[in-house]
C-alpha atoms as a PDB file:
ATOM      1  CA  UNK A   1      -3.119  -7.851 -13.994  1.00  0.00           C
ATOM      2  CA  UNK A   2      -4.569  -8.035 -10.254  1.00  0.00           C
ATOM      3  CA  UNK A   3      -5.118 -10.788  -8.155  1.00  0.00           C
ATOM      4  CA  UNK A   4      -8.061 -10.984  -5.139  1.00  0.00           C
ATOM      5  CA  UNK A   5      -6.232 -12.731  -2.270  1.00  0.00           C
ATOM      6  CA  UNK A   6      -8.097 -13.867   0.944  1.00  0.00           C
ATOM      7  CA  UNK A   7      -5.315 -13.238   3.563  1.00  0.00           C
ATOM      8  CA  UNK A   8      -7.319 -14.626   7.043  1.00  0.00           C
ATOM      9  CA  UNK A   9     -10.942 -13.292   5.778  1.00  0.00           C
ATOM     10  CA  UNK A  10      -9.749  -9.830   4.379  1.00  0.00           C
ATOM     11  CA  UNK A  11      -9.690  -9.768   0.689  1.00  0.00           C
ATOM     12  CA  UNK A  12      -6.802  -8.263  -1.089  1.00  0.00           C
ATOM     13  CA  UNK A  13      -6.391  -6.501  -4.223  1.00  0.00           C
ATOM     14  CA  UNK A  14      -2.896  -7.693  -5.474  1.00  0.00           C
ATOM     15  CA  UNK A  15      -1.254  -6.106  -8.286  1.00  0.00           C
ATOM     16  CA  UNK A  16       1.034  -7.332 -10.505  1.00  0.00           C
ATOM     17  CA  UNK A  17       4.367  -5.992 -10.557  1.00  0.00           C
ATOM     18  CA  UNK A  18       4.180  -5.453 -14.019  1.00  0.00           C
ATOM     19  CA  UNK A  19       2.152  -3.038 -15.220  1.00  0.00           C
ATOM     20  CA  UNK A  20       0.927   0.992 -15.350  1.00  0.00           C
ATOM     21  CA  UNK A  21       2.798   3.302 -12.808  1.00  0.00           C
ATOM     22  CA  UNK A  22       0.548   5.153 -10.494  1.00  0.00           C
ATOM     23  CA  UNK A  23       1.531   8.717 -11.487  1.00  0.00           C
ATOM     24  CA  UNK A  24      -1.666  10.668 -10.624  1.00  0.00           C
ATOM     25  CA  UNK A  25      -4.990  10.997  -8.929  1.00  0.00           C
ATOM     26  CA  UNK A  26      -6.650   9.232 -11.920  1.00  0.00           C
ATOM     27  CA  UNK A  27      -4.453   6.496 -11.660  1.00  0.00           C
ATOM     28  CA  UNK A  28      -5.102   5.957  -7.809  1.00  0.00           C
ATOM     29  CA  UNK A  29      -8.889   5.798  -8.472  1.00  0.00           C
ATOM     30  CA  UNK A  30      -8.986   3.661 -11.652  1.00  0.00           C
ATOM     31  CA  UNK A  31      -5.628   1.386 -10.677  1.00  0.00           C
ATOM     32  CA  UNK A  32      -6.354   1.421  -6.574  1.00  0.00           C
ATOM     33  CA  UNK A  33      -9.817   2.401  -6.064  1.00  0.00           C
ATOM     34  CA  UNK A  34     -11.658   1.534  -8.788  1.00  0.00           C
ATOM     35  CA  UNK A  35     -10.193  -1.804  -8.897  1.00  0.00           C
ATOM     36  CA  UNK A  36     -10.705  -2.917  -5.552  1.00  0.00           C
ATOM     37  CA  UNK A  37     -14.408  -1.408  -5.425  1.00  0.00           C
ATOM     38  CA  UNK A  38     -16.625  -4.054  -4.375  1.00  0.00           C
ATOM     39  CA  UNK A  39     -14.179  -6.691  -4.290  1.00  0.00           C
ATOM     40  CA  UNK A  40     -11.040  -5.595  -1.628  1.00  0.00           C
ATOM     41  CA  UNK A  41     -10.930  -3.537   0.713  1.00  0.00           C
ATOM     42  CA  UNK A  42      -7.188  -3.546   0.779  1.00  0.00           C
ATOM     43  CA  UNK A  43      -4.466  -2.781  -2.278  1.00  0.00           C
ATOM     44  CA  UNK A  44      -1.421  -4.321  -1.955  1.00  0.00           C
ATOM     45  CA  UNK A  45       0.980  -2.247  -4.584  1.00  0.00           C
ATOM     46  CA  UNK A  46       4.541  -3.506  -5.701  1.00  0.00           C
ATOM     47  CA  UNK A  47       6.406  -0.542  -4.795  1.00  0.00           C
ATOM     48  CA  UNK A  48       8.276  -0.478  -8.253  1.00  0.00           C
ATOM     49  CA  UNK A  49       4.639   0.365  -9.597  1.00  0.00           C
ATOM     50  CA  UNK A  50       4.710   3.919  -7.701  1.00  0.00           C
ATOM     51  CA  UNK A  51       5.554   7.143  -9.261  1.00  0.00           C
ATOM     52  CA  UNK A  52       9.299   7.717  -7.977  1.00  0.00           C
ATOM     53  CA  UNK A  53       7.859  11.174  -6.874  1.00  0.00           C
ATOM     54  CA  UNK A  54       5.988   9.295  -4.320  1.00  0.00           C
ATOM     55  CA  UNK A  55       8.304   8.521  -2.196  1.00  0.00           C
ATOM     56  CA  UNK A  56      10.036  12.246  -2.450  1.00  0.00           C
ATOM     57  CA  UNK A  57       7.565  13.352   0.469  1.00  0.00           C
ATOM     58  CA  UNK A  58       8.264  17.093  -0.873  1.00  0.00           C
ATOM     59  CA  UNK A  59       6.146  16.406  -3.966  1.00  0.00           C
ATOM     60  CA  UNK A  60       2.998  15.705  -1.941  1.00  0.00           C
ATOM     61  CA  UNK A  61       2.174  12.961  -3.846  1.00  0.00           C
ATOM     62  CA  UNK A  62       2.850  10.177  -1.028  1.00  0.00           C
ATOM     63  CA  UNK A  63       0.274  12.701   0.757  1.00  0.00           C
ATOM     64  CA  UNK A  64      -2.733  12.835  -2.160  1.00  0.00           C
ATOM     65  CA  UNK A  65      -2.489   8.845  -2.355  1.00  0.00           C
ATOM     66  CA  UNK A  66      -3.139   7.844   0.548  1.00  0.00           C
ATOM     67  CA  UNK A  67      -5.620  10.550   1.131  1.00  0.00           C
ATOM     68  CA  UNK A  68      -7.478   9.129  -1.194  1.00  0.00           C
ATOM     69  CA  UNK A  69      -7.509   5.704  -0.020  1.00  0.00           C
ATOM     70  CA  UNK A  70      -8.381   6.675   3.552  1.00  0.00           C
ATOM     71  CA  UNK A  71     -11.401   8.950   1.848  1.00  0.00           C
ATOM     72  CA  UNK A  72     -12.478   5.466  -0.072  1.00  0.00           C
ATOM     73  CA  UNK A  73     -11.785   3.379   3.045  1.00  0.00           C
ATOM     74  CA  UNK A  74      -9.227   1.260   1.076  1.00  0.00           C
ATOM     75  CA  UNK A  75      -6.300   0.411   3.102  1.00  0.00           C
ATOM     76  CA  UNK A  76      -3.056   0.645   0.795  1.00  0.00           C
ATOM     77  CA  UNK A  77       0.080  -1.597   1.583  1.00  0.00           C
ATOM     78  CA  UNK A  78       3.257  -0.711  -0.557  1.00  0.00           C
ATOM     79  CA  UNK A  79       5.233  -4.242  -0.967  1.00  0.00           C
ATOM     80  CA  UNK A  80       8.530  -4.622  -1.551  1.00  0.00           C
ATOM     81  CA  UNK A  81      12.143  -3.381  -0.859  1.00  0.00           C
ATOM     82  CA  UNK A  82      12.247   0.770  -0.183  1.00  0.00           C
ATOM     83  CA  UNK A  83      15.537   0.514   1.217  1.00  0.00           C
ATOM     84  CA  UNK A  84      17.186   3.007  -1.328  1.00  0.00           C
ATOM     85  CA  UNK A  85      14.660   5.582  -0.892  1.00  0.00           C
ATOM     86  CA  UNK A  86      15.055   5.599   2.732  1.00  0.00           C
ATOM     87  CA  UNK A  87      18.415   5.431   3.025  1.00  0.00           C
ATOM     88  CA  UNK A  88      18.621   9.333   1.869  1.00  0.00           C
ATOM     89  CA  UNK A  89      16.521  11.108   4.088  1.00  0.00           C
ATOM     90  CA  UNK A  90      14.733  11.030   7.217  1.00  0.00           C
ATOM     91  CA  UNK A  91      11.138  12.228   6.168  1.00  0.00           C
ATOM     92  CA  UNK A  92      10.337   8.723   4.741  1.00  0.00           C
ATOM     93  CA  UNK A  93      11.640   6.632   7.120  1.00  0.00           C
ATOM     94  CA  UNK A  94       9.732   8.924   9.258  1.00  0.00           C
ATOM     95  CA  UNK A  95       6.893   7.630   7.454  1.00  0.00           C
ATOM     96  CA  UNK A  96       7.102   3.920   7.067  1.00  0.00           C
ATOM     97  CA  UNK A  97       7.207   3.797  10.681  1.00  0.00           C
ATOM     98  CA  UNK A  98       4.343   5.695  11.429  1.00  0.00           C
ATOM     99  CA  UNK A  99       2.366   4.059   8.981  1.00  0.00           C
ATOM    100  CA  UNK A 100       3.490   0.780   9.810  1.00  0.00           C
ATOM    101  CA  UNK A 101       1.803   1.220  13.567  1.00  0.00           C
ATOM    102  CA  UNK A 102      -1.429   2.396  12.304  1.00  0.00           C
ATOM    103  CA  UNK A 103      -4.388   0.111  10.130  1.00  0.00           C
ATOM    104  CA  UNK A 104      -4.807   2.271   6.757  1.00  0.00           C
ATOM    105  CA  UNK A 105      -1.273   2.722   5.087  1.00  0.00           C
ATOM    106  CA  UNK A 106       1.474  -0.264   5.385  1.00  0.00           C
ATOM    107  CA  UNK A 107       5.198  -0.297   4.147  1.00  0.00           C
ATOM    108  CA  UNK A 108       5.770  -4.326   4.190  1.00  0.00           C
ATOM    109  CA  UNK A 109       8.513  -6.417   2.297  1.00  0.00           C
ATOM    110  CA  UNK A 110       6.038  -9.175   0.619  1.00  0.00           C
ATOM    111  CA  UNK A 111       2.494 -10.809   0.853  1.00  0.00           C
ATOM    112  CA  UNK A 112       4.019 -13.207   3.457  1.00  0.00           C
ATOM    113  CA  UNK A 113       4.403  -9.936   5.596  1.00  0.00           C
ATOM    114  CA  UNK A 114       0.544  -8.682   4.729  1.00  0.00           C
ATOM    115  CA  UNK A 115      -0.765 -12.005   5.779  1.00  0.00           C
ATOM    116  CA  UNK A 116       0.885 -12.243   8.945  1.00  0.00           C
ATOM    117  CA  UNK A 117       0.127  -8.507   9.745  1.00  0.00           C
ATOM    118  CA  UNK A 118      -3.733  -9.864   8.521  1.00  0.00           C
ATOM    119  CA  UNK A 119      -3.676 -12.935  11.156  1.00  0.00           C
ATOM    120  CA  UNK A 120      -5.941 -12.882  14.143  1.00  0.00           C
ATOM    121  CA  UNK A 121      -4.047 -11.977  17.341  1.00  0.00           C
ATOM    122  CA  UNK A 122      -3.195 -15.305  19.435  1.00  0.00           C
ATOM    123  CA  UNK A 123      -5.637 -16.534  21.942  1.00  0.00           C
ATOM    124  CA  UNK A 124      -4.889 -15.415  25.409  1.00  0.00           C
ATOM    125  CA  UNK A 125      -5.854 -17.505  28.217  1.00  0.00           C
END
């Protein structure tokens, strides 16, 4: 099951924890893609519903995901805890911070998290 979400006038694909992993390129465009056409143009994934080989950054799979979100100008955010698969290595940690400073891939613990990172900056005066 998905959800649309309006987080501060961005609609968000949300889907449900439970449900098909996202194993292969088929299963980004149908699951991700696909699903958000027309509607979102941002997926919000529970991390549990990722392929464990995507966050092994040695498979490439991490790589042809979000590739092909950036090609379909969806913006992917991973939700949830990651903690164990960064605590092994470097290369994803690497990752989740890089991503995290740029607008088309986000690592972020809950929806709470997406809508504040969705929020309009403060007024300055």
């Amino acid at each position: 099951m998905t959800t649309i979400v309006d987080h501060h006038g961005t609609p968000v694909l949300v889907l449900d924890a439970d449900g098909p992993v996202i194993a292969g390129e088929q299963d980004v465009l149908d699951h991700l893609i696909g699903a958000a056409y027309g509607r979102a143009d941002t997926v919000a994934v529970p991390a549990e519903r990722l392929d464990e080989r995507f966050f092994d950054l040695s498979t490439g799979f991490a790589g042809e995901v979000t590739q092909k979100c950036v090609q379909y100008r969806t913006r992917l955010v991973i939700l949830g805890d990651i903690s164990h698969h960064t605590a092994t290595g470097t290369a994803l940690p690497a990752l989740v911070r890089e991503s995290n400073r740029g607008t088309h891939v986000w690592f972020l613990a809950d929806t709470d998290q997406l809508a504040a990172r969705l929020a309009p900056p403060p007024a300055t005066s």
